[in-house]
C-alpha atoms as a PDB file:
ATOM      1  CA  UNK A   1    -132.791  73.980  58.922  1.00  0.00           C
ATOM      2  CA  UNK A   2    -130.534  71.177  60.298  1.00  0.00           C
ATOM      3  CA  UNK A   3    -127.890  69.840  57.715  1.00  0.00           C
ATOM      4  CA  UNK A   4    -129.984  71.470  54.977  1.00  0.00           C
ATOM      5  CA  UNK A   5    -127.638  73.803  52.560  1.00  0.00           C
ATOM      6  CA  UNK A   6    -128.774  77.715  52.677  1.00  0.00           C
ATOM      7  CA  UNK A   7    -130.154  79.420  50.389  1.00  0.00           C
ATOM      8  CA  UNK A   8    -129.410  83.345  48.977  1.00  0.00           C
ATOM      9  CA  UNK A   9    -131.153  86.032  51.689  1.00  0.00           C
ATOM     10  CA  UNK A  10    -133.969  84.752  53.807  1.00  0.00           C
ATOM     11  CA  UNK A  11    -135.581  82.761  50.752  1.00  0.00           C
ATOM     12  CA  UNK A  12    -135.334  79.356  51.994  1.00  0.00           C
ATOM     13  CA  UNK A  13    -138.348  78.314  53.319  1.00  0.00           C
ATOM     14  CA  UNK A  14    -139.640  74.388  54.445  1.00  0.00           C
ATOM     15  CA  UNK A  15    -141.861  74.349  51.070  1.00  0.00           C
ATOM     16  CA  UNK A  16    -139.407  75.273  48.886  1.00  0.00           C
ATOM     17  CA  UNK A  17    -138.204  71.852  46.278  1.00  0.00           C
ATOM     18  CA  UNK A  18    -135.237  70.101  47.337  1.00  0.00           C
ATOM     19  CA  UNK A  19    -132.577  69.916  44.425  1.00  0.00           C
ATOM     20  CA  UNK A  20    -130.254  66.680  43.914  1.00  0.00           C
ATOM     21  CA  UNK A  21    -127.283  68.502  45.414  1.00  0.00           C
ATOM     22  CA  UNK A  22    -129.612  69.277  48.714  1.00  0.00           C
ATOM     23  CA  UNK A  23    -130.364  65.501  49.100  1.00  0.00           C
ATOM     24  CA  UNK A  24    -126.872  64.436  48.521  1.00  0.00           C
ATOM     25  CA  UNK A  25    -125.550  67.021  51.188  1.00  0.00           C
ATOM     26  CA  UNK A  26    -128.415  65.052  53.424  1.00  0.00           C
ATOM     27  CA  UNK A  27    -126.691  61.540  52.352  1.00  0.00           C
ATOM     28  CA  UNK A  28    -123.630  62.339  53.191  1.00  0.00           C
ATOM     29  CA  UNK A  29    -124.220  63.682  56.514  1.00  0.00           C
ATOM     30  CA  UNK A  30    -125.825  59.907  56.950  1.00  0.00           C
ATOM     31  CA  UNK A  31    -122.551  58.360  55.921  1.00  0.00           C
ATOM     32  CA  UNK A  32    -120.684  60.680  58.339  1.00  0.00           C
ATOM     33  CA  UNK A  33    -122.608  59.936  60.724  1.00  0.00           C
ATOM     34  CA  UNK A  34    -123.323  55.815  60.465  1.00  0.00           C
ATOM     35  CA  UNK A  35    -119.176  56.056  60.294  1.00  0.00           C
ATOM     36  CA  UNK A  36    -119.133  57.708  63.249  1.00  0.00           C
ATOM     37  CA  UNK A  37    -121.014  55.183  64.939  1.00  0.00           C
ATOM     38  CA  UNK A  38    -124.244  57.353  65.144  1.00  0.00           C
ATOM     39  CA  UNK A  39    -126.490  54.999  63.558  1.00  0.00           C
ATOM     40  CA  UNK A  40    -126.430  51.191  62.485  1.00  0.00           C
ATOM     41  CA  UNK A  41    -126.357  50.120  58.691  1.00  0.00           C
ATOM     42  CA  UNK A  42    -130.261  49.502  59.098  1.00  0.00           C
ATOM     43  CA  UNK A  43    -130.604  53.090  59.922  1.00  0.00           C
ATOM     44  CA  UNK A  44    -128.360  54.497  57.187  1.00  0.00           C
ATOM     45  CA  UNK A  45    -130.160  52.668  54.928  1.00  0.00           C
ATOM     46  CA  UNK A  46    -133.840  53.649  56.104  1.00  0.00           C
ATOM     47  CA  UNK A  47    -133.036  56.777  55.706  1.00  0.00           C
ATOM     48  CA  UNK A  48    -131.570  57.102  52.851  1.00  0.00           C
ATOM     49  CA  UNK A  49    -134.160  55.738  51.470  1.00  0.00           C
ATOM     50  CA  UNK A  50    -136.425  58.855  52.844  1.00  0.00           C
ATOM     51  CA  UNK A  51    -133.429  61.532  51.350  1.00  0.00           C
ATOM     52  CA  UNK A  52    -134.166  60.308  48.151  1.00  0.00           C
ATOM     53  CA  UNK A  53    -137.937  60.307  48.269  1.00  0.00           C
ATOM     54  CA  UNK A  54    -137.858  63.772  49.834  1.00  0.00           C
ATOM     55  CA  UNK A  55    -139.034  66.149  47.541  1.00  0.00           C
ATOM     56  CA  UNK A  56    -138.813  69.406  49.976  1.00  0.00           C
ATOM     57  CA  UNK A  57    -136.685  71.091  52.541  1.00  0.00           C
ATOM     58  CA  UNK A  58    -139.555  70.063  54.916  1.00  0.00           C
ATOM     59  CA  UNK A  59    -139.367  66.304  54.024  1.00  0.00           C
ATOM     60  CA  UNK A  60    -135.605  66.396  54.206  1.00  0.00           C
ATOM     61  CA  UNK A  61    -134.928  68.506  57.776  1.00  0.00           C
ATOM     62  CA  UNK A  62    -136.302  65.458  60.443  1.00  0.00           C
ATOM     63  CA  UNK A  63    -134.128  62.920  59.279  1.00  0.00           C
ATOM     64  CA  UNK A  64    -130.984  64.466  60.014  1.00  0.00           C
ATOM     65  CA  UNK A  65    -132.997  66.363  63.103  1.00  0.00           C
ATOM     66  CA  UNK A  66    -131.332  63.908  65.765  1.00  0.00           C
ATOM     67  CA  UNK A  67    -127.645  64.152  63.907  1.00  0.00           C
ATOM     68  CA  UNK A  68    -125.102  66.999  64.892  1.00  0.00           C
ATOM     69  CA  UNK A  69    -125.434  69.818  62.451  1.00  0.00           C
ATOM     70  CA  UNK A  70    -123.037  70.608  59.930  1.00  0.00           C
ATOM     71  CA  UNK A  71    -120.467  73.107  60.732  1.00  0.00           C
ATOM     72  CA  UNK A  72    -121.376  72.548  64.702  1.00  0.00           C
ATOM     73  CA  UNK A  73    -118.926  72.255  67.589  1.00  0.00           C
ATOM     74  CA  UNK A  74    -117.485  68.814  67.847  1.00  0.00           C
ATOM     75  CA  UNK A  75    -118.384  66.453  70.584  1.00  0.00           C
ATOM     76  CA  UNK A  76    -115.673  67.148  73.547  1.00  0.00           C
ATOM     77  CA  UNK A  77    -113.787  63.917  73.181  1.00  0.00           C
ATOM     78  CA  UNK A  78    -113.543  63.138  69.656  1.00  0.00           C
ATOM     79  CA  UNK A  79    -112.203  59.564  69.091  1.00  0.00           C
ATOM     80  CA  UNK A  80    -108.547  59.499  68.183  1.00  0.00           C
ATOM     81  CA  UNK A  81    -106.183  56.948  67.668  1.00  0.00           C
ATOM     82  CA  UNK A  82    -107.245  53.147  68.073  1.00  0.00           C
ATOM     83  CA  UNK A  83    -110.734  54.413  68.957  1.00  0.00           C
ATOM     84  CA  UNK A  84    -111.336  56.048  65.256  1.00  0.00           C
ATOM     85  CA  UNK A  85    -111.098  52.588  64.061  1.00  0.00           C
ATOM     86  CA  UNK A  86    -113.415  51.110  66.217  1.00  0.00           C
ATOM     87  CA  UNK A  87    -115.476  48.519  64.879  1.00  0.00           C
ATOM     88  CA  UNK A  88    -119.128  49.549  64.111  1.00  0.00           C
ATOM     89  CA  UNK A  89    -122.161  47.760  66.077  1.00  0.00           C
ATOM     90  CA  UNK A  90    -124.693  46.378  62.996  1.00  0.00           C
ATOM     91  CA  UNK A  91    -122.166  46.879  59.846  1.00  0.00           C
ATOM     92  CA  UNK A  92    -121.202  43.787  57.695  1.00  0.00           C
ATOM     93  CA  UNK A  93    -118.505  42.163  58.779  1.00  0.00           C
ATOM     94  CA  UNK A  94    -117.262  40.005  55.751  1.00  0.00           C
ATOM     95  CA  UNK A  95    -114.285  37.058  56.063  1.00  0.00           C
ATOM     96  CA  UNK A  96    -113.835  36.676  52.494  1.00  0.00           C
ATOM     97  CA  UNK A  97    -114.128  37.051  48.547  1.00  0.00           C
ATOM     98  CA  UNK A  98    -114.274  34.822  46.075  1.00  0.00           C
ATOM     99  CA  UNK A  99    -114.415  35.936  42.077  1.00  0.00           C
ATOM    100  CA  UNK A 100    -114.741  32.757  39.864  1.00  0.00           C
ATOM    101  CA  UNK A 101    -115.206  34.062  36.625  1.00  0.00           C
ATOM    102  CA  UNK A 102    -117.274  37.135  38.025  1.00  0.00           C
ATOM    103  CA  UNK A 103    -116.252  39.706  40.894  1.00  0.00           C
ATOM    104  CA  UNK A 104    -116.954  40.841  43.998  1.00  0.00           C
ATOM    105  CA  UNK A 105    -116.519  44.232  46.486  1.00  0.00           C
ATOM    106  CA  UNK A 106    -116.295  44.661  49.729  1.00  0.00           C
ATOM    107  CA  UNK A 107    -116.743  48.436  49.945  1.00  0.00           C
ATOM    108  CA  UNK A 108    -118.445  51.124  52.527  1.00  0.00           C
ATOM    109  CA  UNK A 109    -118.286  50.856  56.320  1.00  0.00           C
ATOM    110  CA  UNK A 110    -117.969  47.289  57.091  1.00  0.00           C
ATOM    111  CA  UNK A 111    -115.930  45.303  59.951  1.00  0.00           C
ATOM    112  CA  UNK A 112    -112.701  43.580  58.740  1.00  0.00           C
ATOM    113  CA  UNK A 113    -112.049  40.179  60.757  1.00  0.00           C
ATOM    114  CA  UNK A 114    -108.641  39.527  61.740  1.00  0.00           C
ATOM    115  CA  UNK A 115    -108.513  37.442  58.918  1.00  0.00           C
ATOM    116  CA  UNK A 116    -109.708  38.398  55.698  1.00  0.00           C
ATOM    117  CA  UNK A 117    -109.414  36.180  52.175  1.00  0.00           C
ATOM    118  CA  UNK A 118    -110.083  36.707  49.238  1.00  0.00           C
ATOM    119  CA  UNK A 119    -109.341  34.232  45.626  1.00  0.00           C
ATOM    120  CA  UNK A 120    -109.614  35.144  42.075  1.00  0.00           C
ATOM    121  CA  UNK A 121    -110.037  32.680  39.055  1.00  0.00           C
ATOM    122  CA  UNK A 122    -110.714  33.972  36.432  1.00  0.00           C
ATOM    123  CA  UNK A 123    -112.454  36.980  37.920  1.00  0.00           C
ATOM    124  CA  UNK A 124    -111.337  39.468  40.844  1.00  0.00           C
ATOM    125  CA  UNK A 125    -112.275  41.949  43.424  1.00  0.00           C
ATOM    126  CA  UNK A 126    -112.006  45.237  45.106  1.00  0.00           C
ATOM    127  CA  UNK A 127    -111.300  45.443  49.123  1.00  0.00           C
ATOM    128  CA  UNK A 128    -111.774  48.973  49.903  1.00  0.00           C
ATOM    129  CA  UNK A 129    -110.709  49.933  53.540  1.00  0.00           C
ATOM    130  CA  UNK A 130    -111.462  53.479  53.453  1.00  0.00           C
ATOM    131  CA  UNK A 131    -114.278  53.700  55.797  1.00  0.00           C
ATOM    132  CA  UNK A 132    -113.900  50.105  57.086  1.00  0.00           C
ATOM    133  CA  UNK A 133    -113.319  49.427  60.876  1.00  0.00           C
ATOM    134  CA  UNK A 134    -111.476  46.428  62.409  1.00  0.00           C
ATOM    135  CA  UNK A 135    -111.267  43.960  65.257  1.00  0.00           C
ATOM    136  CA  UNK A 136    -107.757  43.771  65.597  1.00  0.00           C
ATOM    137  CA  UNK A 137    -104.791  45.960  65.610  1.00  0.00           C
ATOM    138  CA  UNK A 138    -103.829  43.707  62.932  1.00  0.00           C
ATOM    139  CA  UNK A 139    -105.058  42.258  60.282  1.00  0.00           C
ATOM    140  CA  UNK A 140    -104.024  39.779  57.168  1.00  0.00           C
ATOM    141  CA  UNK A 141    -105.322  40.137  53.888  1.00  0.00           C
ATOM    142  CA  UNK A 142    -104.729  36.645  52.314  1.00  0.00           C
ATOM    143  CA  UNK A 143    -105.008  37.221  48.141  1.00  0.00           C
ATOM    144  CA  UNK A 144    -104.379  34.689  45.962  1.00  0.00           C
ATOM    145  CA  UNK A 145    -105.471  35.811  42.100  1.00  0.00           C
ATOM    146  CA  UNK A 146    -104.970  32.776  39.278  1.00  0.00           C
ATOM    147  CA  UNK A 147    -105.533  34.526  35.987  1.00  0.00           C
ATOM    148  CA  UNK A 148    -107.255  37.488  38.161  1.00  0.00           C
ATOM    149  CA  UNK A 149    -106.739  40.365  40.142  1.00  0.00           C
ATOM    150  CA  UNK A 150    -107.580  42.232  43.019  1.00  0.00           C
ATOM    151  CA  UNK A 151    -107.804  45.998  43.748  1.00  0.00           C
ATOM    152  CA  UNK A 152    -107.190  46.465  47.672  1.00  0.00           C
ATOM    153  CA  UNK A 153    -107.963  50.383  48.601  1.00  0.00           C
ATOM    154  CA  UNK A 154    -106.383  51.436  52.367  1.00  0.00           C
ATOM    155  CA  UNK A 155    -106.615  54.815  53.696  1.00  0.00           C
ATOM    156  CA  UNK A 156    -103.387  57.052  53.872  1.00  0.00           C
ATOM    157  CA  UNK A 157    -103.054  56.921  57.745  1.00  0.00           C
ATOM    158  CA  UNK A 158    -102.811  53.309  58.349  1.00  0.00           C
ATOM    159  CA  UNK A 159     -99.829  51.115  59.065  1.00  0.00           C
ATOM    160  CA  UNK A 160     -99.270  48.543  55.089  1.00  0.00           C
ATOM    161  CA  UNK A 161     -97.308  46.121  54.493  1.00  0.00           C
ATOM    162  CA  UNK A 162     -97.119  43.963  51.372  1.00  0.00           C
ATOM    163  CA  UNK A 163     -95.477  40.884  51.085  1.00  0.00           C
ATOM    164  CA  UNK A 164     -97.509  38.785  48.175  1.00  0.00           C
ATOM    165  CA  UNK A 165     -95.297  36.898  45.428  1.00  0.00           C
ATOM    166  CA  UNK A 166     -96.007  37.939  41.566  1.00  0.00           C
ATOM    167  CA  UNK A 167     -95.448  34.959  39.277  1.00  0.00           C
ATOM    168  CA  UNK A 168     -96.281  36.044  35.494  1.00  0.00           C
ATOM    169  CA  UNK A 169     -98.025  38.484  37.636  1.00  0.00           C
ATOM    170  CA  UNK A 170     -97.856  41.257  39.825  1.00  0.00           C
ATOM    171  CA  UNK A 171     -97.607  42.182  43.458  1.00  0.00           C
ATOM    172  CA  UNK A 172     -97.384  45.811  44.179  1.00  0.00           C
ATOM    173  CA  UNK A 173     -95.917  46.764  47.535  1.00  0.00           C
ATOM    174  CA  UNK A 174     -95.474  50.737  46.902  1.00  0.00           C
ATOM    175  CA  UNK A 175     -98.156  50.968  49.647  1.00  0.00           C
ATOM    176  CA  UNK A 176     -96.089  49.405  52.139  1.00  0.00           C
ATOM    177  CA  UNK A 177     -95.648  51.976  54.940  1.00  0.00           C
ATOM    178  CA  UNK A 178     -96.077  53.333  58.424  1.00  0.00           C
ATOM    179  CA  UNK A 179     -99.272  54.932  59.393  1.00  0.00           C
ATOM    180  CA  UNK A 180    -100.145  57.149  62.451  1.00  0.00           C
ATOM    181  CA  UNK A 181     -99.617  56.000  65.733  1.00  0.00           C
ATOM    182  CA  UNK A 182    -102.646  54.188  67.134  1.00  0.00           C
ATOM    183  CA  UNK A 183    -103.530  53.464  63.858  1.00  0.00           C
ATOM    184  CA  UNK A 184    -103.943  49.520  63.184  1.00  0.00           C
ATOM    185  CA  UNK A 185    -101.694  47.447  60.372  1.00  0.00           C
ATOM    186  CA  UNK A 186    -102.707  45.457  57.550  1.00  0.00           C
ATOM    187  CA  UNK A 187    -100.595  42.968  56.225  1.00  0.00           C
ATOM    188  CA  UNK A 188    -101.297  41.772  52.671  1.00  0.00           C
ATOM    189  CA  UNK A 189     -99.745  38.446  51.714  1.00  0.00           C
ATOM    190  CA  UNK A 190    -100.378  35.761  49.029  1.00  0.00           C
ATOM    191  CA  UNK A 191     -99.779  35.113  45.265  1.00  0.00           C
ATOM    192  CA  UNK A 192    -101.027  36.396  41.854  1.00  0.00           C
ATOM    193  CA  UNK A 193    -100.127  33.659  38.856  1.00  0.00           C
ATOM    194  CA  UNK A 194    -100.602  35.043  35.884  1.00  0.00           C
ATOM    195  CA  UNK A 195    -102.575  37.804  37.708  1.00  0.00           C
ATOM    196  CA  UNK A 196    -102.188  40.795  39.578  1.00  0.00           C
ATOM    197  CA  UNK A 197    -103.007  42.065  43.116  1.00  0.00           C
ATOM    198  CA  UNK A 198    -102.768  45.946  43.383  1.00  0.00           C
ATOM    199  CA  UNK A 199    -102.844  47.902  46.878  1.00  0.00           C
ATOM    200  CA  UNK A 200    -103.178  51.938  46.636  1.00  0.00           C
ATOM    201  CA  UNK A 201    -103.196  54.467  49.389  1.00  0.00           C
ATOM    202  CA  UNK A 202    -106.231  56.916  49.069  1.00  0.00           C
ATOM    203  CA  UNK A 203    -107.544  59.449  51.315  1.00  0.00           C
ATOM    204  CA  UNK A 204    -110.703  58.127  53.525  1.00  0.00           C
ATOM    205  CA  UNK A 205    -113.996  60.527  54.473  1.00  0.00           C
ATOM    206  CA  UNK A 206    -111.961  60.840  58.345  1.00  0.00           C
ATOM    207  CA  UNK A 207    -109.176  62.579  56.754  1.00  0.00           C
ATOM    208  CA  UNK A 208    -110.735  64.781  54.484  1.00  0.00           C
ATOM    209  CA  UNK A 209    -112.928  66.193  56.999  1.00  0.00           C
ATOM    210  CA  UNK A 210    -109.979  66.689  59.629  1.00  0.00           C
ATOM    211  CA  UNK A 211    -108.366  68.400  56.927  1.00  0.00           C
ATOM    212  CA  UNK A 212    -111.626  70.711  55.752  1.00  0.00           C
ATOM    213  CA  UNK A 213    -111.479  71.129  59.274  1.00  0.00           C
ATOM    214  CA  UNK A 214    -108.204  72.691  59.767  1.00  0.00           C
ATOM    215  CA  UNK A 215    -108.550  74.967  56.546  1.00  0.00           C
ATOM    216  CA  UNK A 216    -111.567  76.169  57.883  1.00  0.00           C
ATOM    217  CA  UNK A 217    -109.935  77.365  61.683  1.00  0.00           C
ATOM    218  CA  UNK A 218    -108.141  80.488  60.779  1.00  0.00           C
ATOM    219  CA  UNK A 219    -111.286  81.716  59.589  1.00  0.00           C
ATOM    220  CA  UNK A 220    -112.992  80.640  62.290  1.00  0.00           C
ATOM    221  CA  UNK A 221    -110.706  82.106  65.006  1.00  0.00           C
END
């Protein structure tokens, strides 16, 4: 069955109860694939609404039915460079964040202006750019935490630089770096007074699976 996890022998059959890890598999084949620019962020969330309401193999196998199935031949022209970070038709595409004594995220696939700003009193935030897409080949990340902080999340293979001023506070640029070439650059800029503005490098969904990918080849071969 498409996407669906097998079971031992010849056992699995359409009737047979779908387990939490089988609907999960399902979900994240959905993520892949509204990250891939398969289907809009009304889709994704239609239907995984229906992975977790799916109490069989039978319910789960037509929602993915339509999707490429896992472990299948990828499509000849696979976007690279610039094009992986092509913005994504029907995602969010949020200007700013604001955390007055509360917080806010800005997480999942979403469209990051060329622009982006974000304040912190008494409160903060978390800007995760792992499976974000953007407009520009640049973008500025404008922080500016009083008594706050932010957490800002960018994916390994993208071009950082850090430039915000710590005062009682901190401003960590260890992520500043190159990235791959094609890939866009983020510039993060501002102040953190009596605050703190963090920016870590973590692996996005895109690089795992291009690595999982290349483990997998010898074997393949």
């Amino acid at each position: 069955m498409t996407n669906l996890p097998e079971r031992a022998g010849s056992s699995a059959t359409p009737e047979m109860r779908a387990g939490d890890a089988d609907r999960e598999r399902v979900a994240q084949v959905l993520r892949d694939a509204a990250g891939d620019g398969r289907l809009t962020l009304a889709e994704l969330d239609e239907r995984l609404d229906a992975v977790y309401a799916a109490k069989t193999y039978a319910d789960l196998e037509p929602i993915t039915r339509d999707l490429p199935a896992a472990g299948a031949s990828p499509p000849p022209a696979p976007a690279t460079g610039a094009a992986a970070w092509r913005p994504v038709e029907g995602a969010p595409s949020w200007k700013s964040g604001i955390g007055i004594m509360s917080g806010f995220q800005r997480t999942g696939v979403w469209n990051v202006p060329r622009v982006f700003r974000a304040f912190a009193f008494w409160g903060g935030g978390k800007v995760d750019l792992r499976e974000a897409r953007f407009d520009e080949p640049e973008t500025t990340i404008r922080a500016f935490a009083i008594m706050g902080g932010f957490e800002i999340i960018v994916p390994d293979d993208i071009t950082v630089h850090v430039k915000g001023l710590g005062i009682m506070g901190g401003f960590d640029d260890k992520a500043s770096g190159p990235g791959v070439p094609g890939s866009p650059a983020v510039v993060v800029k501002g102040l953190a007074f009596w605050g703190g503005v963090g920016v870590k490098r973590r692996k996005s969904s895109r690089q795992k699976k291009k690595r999982d990918k290349e483990l997998r080849r010898p074997e393949d071969e």
